[in-house]
C-alpha atoms as a PDB file:
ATOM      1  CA  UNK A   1     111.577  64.961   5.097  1.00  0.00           C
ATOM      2  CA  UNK A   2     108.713  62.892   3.800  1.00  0.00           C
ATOM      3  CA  UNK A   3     108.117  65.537   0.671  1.00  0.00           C
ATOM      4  CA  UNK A   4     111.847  64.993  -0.170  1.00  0.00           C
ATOM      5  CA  UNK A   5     110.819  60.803  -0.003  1.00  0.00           C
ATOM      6  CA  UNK A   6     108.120  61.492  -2.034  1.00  0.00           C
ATOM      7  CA  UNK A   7     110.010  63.577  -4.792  1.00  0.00           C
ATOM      8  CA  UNK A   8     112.033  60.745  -5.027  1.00  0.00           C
ATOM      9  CA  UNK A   9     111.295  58.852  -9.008  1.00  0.00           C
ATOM     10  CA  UNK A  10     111.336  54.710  -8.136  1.00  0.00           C
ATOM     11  CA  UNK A  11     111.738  53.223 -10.858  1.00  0.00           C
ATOM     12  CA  UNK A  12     108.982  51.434 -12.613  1.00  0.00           C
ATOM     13  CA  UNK A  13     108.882  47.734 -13.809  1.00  0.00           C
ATOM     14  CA  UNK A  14     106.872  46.789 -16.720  1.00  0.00           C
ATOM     15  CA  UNK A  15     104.914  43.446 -16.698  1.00  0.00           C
ATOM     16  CA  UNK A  16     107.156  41.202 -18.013  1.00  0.00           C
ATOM     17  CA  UNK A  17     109.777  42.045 -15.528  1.00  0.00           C
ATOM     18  CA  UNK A  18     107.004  41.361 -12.526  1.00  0.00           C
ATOM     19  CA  UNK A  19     106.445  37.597 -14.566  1.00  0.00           C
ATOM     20  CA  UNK A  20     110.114  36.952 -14.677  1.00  0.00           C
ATOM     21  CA  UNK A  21     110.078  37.658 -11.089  1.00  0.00           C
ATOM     22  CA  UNK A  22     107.792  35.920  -9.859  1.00  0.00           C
ATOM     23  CA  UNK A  23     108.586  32.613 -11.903  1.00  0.00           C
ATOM     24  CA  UNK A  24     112.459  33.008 -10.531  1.00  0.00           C
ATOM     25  CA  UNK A  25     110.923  33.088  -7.122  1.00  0.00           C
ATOM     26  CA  UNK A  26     108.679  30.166  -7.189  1.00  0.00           C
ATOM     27  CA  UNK A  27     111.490  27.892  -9.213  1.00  0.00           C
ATOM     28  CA  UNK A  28     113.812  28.702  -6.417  1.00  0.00           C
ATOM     29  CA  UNK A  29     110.501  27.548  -3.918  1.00  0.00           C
ATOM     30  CA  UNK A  30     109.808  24.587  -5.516  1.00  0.00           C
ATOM     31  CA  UNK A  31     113.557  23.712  -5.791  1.00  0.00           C
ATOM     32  CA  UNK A  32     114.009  24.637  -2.664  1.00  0.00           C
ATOM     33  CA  UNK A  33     111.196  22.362  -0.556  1.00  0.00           C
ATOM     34  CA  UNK A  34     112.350  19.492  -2.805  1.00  0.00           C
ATOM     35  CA  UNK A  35     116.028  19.547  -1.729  1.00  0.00           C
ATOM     36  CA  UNK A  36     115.026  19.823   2.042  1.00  0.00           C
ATOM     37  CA  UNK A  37     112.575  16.788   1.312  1.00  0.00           C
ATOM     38  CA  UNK A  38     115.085  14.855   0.134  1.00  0.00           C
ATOM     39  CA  UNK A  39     117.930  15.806   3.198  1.00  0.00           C
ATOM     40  CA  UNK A  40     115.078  14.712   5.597  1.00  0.00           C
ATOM     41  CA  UNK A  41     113.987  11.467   3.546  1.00  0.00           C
ATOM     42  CA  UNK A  42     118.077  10.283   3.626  1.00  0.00           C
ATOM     43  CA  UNK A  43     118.139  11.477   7.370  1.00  0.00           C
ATOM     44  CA  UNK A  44     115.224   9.397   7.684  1.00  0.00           C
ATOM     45  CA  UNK A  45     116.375   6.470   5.977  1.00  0.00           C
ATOM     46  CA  UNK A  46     119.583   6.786   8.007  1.00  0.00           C
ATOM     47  CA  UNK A  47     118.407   6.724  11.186  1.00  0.00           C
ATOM     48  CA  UNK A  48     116.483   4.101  10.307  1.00  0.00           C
ATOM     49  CA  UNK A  49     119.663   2.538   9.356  1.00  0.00           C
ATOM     50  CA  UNK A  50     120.385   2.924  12.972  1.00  0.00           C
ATOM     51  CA  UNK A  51     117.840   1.613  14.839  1.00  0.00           C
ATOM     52  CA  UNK A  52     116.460   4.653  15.863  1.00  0.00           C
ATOM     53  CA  UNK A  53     112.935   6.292  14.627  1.00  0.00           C
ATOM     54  CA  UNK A  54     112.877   7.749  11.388  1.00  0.00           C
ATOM     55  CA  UNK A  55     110.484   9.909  12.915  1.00  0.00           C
ATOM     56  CA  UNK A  56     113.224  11.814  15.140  1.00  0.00           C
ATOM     57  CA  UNK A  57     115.215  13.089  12.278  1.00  0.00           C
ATOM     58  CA  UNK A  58     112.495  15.728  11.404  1.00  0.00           C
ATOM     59  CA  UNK A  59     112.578  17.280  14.905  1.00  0.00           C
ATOM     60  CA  UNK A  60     115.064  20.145  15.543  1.00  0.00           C
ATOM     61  CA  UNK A  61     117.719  19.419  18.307  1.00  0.00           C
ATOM     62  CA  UNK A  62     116.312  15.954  19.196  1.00  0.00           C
ATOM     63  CA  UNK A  63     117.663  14.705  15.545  1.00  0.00           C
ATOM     64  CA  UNK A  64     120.826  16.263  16.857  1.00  0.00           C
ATOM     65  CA  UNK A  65     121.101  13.980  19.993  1.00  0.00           C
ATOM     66  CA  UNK A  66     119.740  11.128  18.098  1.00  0.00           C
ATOM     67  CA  UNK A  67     123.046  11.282  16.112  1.00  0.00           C
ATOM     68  CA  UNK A  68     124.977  11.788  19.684  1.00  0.00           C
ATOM     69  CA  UNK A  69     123.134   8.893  20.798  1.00  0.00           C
ATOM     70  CA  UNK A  70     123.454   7.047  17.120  1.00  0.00           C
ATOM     71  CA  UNK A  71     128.204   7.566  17.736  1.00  0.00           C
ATOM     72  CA  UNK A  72     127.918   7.154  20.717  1.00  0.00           C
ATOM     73  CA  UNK A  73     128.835  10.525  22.345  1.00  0.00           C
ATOM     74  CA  UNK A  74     127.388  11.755  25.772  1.00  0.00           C
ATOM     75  CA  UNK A  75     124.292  14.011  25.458  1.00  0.00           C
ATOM     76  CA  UNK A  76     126.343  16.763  26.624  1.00  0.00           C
ATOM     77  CA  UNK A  77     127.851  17.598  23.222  1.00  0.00           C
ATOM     78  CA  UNK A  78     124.429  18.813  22.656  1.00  0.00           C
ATOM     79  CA  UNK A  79     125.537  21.833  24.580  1.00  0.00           C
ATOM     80  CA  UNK A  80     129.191  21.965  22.941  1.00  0.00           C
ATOM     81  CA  UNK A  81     127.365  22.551  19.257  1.00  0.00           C
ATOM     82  CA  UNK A  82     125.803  25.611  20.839  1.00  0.00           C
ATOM     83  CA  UNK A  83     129.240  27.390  21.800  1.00  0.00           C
ATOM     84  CA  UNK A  84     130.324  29.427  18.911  1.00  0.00           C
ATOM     85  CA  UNK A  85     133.952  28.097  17.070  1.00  0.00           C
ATOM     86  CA  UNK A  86     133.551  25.273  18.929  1.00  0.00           C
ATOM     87  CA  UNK A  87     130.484  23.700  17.610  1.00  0.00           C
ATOM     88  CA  UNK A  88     132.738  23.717  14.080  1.00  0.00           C
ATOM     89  CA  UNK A  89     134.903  21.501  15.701  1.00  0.00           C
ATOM     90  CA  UNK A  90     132.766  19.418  17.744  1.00  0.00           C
ATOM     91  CA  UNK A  91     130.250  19.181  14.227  1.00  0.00           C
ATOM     92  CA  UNK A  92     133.757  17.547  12.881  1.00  0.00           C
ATOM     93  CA  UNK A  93     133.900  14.900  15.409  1.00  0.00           C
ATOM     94  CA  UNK A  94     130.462  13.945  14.800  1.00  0.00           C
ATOM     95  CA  UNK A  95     130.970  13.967  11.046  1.00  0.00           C
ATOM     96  CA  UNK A  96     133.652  11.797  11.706  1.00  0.00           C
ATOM     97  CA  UNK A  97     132.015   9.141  13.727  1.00  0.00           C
ATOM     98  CA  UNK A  98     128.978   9.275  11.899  1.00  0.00           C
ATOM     99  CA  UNK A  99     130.955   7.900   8.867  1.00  0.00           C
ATOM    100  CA  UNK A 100     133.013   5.300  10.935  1.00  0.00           C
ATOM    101  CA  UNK A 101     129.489   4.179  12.514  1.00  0.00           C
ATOM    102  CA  UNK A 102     128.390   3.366   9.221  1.00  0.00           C
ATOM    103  CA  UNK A 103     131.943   2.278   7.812  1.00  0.00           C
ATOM    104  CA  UNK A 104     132.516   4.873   5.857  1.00  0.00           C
ATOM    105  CA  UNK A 105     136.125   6.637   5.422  1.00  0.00           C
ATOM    106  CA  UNK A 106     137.003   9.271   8.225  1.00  0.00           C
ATOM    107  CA  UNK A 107     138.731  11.920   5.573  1.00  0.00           C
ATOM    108  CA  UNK A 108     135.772  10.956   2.144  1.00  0.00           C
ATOM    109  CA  UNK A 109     132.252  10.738   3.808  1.00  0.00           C
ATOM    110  CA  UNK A 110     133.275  12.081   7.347  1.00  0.00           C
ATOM    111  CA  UNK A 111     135.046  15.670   6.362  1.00  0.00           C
ATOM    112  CA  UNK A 112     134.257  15.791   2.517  1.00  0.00           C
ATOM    113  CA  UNK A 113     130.555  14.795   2.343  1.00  0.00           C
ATOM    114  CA  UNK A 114     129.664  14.851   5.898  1.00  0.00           C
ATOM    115  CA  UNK A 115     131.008  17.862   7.063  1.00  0.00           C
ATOM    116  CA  UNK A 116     131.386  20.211   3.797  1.00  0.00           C
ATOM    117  CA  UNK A 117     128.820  18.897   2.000  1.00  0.00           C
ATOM    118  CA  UNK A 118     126.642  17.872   5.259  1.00  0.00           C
ATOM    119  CA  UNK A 119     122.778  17.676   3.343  1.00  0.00           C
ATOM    120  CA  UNK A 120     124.430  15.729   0.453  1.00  0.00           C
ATOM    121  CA  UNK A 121     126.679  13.089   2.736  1.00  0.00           C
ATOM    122  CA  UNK A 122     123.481  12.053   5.229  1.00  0.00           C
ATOM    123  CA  UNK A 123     121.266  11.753   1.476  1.00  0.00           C
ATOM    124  CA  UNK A 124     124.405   9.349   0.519  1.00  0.00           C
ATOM    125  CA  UNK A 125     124.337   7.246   3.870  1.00  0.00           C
ATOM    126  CA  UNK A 126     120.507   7.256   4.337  1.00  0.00           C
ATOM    127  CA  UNK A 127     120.183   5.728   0.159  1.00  0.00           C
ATOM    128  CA  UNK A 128     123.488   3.902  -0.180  1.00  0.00           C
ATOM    129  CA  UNK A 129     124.268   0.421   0.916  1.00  0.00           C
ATOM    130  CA  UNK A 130     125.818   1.134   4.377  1.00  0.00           C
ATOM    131  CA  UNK A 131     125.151  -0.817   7.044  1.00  0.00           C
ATOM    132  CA  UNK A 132     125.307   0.705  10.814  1.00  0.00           C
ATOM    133  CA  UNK A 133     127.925  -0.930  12.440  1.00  0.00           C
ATOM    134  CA  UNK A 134     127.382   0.336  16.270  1.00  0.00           C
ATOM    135  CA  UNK A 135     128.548   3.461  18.282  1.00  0.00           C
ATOM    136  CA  UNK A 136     132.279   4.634  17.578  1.00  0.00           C
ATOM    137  CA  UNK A 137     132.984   6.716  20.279  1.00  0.00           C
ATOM    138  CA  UNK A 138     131.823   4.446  23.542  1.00  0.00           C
ATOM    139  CA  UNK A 139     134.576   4.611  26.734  1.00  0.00           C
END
């Protein structure tokens, strides 16, 4: 078996294809680590926003019950986002609220930026001029 792996031709690449490569992959890095700098700077900036540490939206799960806490929703729904199908919905809700917590419209920022677009919608709230207006979902 391994004779019949080693009769095998790969294909070789010249040097130029190795450069091309290798510059694709660090662009895409570098691109990369910037974008996820700039989600956690507007999560940052939005919690903030809040009242709550900025500090908290760099830590897995915790930022995700900071947000709970920031709507208003029981700590619970921590445990709902880990069910599969139902953490899409339940992510909804908490789209939703998120945007009515900071006045923003349910259907624009809550399901369009929010929700679809999740890393661009918390960049939006965390820079733009929206002010937290309190927990949605109290009662």
């Amino acid at each position: 078996m391994l004779n019949i792996l080693l009769a095998i031709p790969f294909p070789q690449s010249s040097d130029g294809e190795e450069v091309v490569g290798l510059l694709f992959g660090a662009c895409s890095f570098i691109i990369s680590i910037a974008l996820i700098i700039l989600i956690l700077v507007g999560l940052w900036k939005m919690f903030e926003k809040a009242g709550q540490p900025g500090w908290a939206s760099i830590i897995p799960i915790y930022n995700t019950y900071i947000i709970l806490e920031i709507i208003g929703r029981p700590w619970w729904w921590l445990l709902l986002l880990l069910i599969p199908f139902v953490n899409i919905v339940v992510w909804l809700l908490v789209c939703i609220d998120v945007a009515k917590a900071f006045g923003k419209d349910a259907l624009v920022w809550g399901f369009i930026l929010l929700f679809l677009l999740s890393g661009v919608g918390f960049v939006m709230l965390g820079f733009s001029d929206a002010k937290y207006q309190g927990p949605v979902a109290l009662g």
